[in-house]
Structure formats: C-alpha cells, structure tokens
N, C-alpha and C. Protein backbone atom coordinates (compact mmCIF):
# COMPACT_ATOMS: atom_id res chain seq x y z
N UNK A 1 0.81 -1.19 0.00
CA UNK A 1 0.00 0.00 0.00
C UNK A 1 0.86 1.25 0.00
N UNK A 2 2.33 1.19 0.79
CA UNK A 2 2.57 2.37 0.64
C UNK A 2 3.72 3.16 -0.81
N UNK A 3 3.28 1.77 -1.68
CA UNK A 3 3.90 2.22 -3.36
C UNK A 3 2.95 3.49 -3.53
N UNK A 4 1.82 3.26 -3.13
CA UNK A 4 0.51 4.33 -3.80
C UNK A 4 0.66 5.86 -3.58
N UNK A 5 0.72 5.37 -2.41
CA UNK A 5 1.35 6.83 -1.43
C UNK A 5 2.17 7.76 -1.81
N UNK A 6 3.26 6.39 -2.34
CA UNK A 6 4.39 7.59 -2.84
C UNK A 6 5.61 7.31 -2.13
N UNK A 7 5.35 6.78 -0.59
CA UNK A 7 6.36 5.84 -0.19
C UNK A 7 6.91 4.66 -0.79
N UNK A 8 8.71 4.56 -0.51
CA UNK A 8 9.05 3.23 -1.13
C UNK A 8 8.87 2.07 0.24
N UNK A 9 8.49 0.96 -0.56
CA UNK A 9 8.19 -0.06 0.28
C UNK A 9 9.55 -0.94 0.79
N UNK A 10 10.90 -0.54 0.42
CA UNK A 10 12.15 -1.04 0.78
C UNK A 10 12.91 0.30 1.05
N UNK A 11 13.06 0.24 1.81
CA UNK A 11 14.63 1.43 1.71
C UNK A 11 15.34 1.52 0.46
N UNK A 12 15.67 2.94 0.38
CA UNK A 12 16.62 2.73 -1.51
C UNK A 12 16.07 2.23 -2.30
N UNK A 13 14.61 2.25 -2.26
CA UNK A 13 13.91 1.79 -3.58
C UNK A 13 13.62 3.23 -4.26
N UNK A 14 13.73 3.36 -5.67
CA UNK A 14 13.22 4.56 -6.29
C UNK A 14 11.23 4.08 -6.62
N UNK A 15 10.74 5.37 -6.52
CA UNK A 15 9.26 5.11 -7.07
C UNK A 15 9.72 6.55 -7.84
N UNK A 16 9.25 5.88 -9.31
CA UNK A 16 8.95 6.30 -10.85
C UNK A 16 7.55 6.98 -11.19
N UNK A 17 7.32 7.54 -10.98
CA UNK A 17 6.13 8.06 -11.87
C UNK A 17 5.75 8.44 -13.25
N UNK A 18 5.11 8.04 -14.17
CA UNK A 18 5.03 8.11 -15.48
C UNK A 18 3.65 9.21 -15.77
N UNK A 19 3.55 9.92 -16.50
CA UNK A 19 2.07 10.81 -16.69
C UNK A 19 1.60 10.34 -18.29
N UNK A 20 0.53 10.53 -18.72
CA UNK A 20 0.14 10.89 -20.42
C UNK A 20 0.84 11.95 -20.95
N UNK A 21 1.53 13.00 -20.50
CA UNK A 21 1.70 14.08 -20.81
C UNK A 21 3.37 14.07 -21.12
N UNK A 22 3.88 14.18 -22.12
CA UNK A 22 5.32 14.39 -21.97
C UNK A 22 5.85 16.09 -22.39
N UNK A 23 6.47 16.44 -21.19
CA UNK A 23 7.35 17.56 -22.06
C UNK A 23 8.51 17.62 -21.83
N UNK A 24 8.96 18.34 -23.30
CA UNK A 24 10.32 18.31 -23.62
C UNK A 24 10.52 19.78 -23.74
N UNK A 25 11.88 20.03 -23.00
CA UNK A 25 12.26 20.93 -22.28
C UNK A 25 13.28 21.48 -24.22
N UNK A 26 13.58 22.50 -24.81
CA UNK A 26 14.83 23.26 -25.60
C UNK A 26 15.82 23.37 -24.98
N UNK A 27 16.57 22.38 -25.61
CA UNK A 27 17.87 22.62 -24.71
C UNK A 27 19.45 23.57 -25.56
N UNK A 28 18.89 24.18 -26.87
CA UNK A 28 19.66 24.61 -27.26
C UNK A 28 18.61 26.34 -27.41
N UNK A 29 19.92 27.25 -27.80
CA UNK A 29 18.96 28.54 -28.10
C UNK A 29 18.00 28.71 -29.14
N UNK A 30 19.10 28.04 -30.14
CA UNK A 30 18.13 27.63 -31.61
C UNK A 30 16.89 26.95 -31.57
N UNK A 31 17.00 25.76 -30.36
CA UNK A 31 15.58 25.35 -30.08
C UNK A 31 14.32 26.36 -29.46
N UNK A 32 14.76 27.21 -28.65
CA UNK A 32 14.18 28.12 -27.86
C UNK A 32 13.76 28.77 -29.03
N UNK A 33 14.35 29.69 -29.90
CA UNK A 33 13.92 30.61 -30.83
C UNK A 33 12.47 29.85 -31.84
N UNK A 34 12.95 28.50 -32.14
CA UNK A 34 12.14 28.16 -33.10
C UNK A 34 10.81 27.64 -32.39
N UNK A 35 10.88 27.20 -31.13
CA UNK A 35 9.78 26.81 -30.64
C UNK A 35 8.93 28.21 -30.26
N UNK A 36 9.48 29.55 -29.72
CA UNK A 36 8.91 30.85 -29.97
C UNK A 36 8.09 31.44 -31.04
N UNK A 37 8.86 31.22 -31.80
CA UNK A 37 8.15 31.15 -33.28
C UNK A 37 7.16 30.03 -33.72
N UNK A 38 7.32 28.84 -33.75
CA UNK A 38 6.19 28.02 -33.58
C UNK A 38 5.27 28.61 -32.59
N UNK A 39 5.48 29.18 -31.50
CA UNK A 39 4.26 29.56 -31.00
C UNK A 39 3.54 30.86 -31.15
N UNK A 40 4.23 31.73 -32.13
CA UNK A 40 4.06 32.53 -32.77
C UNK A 40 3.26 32.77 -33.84
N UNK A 41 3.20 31.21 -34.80
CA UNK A 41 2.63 31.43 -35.93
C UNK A 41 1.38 30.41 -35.90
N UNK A 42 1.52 29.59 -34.79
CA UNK A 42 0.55 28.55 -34.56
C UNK A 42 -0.42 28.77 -33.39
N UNK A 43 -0.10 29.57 -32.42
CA UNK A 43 -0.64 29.95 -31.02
C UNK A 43 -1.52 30.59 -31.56
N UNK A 44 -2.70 31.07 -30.49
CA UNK A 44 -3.87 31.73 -30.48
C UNK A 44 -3.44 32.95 -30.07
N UNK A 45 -4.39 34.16 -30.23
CA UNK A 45 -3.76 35.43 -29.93
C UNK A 45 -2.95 35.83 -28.96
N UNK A 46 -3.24 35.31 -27.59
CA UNK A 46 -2.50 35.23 -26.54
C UNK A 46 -1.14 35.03 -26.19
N UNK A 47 -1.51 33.74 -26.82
CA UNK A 47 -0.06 32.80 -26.90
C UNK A 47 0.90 33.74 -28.25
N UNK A 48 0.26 34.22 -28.81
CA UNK A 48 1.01 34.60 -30.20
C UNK A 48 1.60 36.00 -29.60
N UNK A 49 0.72 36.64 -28.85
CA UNK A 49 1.39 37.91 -27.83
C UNK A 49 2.16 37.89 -27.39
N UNK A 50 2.48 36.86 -26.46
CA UNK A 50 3.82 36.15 -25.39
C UNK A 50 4.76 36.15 -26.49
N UNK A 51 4.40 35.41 -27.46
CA UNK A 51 5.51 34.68 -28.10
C UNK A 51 6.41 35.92 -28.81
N UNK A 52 5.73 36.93 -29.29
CA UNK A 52 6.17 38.43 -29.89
C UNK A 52 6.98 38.92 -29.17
N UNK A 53 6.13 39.07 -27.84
CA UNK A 53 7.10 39.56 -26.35
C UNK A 53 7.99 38.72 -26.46
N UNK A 54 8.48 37.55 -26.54
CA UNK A 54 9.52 36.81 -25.91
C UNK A 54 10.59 37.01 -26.92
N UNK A 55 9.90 36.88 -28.36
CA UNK A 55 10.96 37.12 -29.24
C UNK A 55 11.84 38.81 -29.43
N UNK A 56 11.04 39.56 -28.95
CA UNK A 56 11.58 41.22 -29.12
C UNK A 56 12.24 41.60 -27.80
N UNK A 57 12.12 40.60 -26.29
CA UNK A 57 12.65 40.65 -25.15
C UNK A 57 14.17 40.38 -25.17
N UNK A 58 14.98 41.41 -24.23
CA UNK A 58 16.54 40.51 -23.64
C UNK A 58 16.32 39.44 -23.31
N UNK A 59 17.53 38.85 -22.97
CA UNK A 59 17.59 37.35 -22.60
C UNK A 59 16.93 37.14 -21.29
N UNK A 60 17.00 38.32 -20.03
CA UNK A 60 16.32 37.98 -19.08
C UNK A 60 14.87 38.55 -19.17
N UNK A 61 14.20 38.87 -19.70
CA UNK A 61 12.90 39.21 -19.70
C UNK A 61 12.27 37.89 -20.81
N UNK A 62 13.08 37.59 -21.86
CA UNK A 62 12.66 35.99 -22.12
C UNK A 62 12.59 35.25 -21.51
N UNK A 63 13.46 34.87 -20.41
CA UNK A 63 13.56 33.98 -19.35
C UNK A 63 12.21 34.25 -18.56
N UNK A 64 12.13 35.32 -18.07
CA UNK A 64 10.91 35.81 -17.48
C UNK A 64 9.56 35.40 -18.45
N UNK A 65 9.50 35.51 -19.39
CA UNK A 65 8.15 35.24 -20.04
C UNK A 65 7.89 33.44 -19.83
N UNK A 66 9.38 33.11 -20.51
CA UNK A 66 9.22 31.44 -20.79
C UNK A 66 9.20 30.92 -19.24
N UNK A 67 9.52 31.30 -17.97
CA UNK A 67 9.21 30.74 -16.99
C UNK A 67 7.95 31.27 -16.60
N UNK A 68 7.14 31.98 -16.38
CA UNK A 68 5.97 31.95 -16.55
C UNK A 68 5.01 31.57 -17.38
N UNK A 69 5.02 31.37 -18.51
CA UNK A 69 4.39 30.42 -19.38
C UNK A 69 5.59 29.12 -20.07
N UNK A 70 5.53 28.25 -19.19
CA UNK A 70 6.37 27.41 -19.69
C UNK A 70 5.86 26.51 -21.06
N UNK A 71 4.11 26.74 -20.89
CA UNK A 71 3.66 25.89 -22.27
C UNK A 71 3.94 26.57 -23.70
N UNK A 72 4.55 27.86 -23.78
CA UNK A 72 5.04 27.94 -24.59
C UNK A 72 5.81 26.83 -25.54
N UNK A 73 6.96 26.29 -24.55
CA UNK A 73 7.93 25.49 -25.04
C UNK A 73 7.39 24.07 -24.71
N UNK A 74 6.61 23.63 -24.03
CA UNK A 74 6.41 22.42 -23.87
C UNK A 74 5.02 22.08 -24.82
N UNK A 75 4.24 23.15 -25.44
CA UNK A 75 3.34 22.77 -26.91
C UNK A 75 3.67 23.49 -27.86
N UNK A 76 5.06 23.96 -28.39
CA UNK A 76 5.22 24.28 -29.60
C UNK A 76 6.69 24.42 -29.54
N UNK A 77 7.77 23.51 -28.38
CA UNK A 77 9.06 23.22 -28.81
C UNK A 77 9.30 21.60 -29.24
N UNK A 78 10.46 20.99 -28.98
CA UNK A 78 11.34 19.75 -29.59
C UNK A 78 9.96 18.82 -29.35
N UNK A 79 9.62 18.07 -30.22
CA UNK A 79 8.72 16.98 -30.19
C UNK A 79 7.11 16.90 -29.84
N UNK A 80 6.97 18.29 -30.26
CA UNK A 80 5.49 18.76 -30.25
C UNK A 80 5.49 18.34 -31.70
N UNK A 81 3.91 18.20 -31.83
CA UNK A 81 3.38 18.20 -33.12
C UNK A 81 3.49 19.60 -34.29
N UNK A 82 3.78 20.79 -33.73
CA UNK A 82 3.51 22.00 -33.85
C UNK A 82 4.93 22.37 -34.44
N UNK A 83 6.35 22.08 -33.69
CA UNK A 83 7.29 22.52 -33.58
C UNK A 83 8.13 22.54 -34.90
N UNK A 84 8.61 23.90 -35.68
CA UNK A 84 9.19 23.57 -37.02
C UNK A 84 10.01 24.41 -36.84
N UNK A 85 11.39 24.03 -36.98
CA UNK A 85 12.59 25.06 -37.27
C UNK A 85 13.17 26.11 -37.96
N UNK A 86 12.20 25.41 -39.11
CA UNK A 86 12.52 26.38 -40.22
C UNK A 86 11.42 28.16 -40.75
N UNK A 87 10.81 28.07 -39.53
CA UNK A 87 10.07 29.28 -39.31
C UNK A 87 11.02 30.77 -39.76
C-alpha cells in the first residue's frame, strides 16, 4: 500500500512516476527561438502575444516570459506536433 502513497516499500527503492503528458524541455537557443516562433505562428492570440514579447525581449525578460508560461515550449518546442525550425 505504501507504493501508492508515494512511499518506497524497501529502503533505496526509487518510485517512478510516469504521466500521459510528456514535455520536452529546448535545450539549445536555436531550439528556444524556433519553438517561440512556432508559437508565434501557430498559437492563439494570446499565446502569439507572449511569443512576440519573448521574441523582441533581452535574454532575461525571455527567461521571465518562458518561466511563466512554460507551455510555450512544452506545446510548440522539440517533439510537439507544432514545432518547425525552419520558421
């Protein structure tokens, strides 16, 4: 019972959790830019707002946008359906 929990049932046992949901994090800048732009040209007005802001922002006020909306990059960066480089 206490796998469920969240407790491991041995000492030094790891518990794994798996979701439906995968995201994949840009781990290069080039990825960052193009997944911006994917959300730029594919996002809804909102999202297409952010994405304007993020692209015309310094590096720390990008940081600032993409950590507050992290679904930016996790539905329109590396291995989204959405995500195209060549934007």
């Amino acid at each position: 019972m206490g796998r469920f929990l969240g407790k491991p049932a041995v000492a030094g046992e790891t518990i794994m959790c798996y979701g439906t949901t995968v995201i994949y994090r840009a781990v290069t800048e080039k990825q960052t830019n193009a997944a911006i732009k994917t959300a730029h040209n594919y996002g809804g007005a909102f999202i297409s707002k952010l994405s304007e802001a993020a692209l015309l922002a310094d590096p720390r006020n990008r940081s600032r946008v993409l950590d507050a909306f992290p679904e930016i990059v996790s539905k329109y960066g590396p291995g989204s359906a959405f995500y195209n480089e060549y934007l």
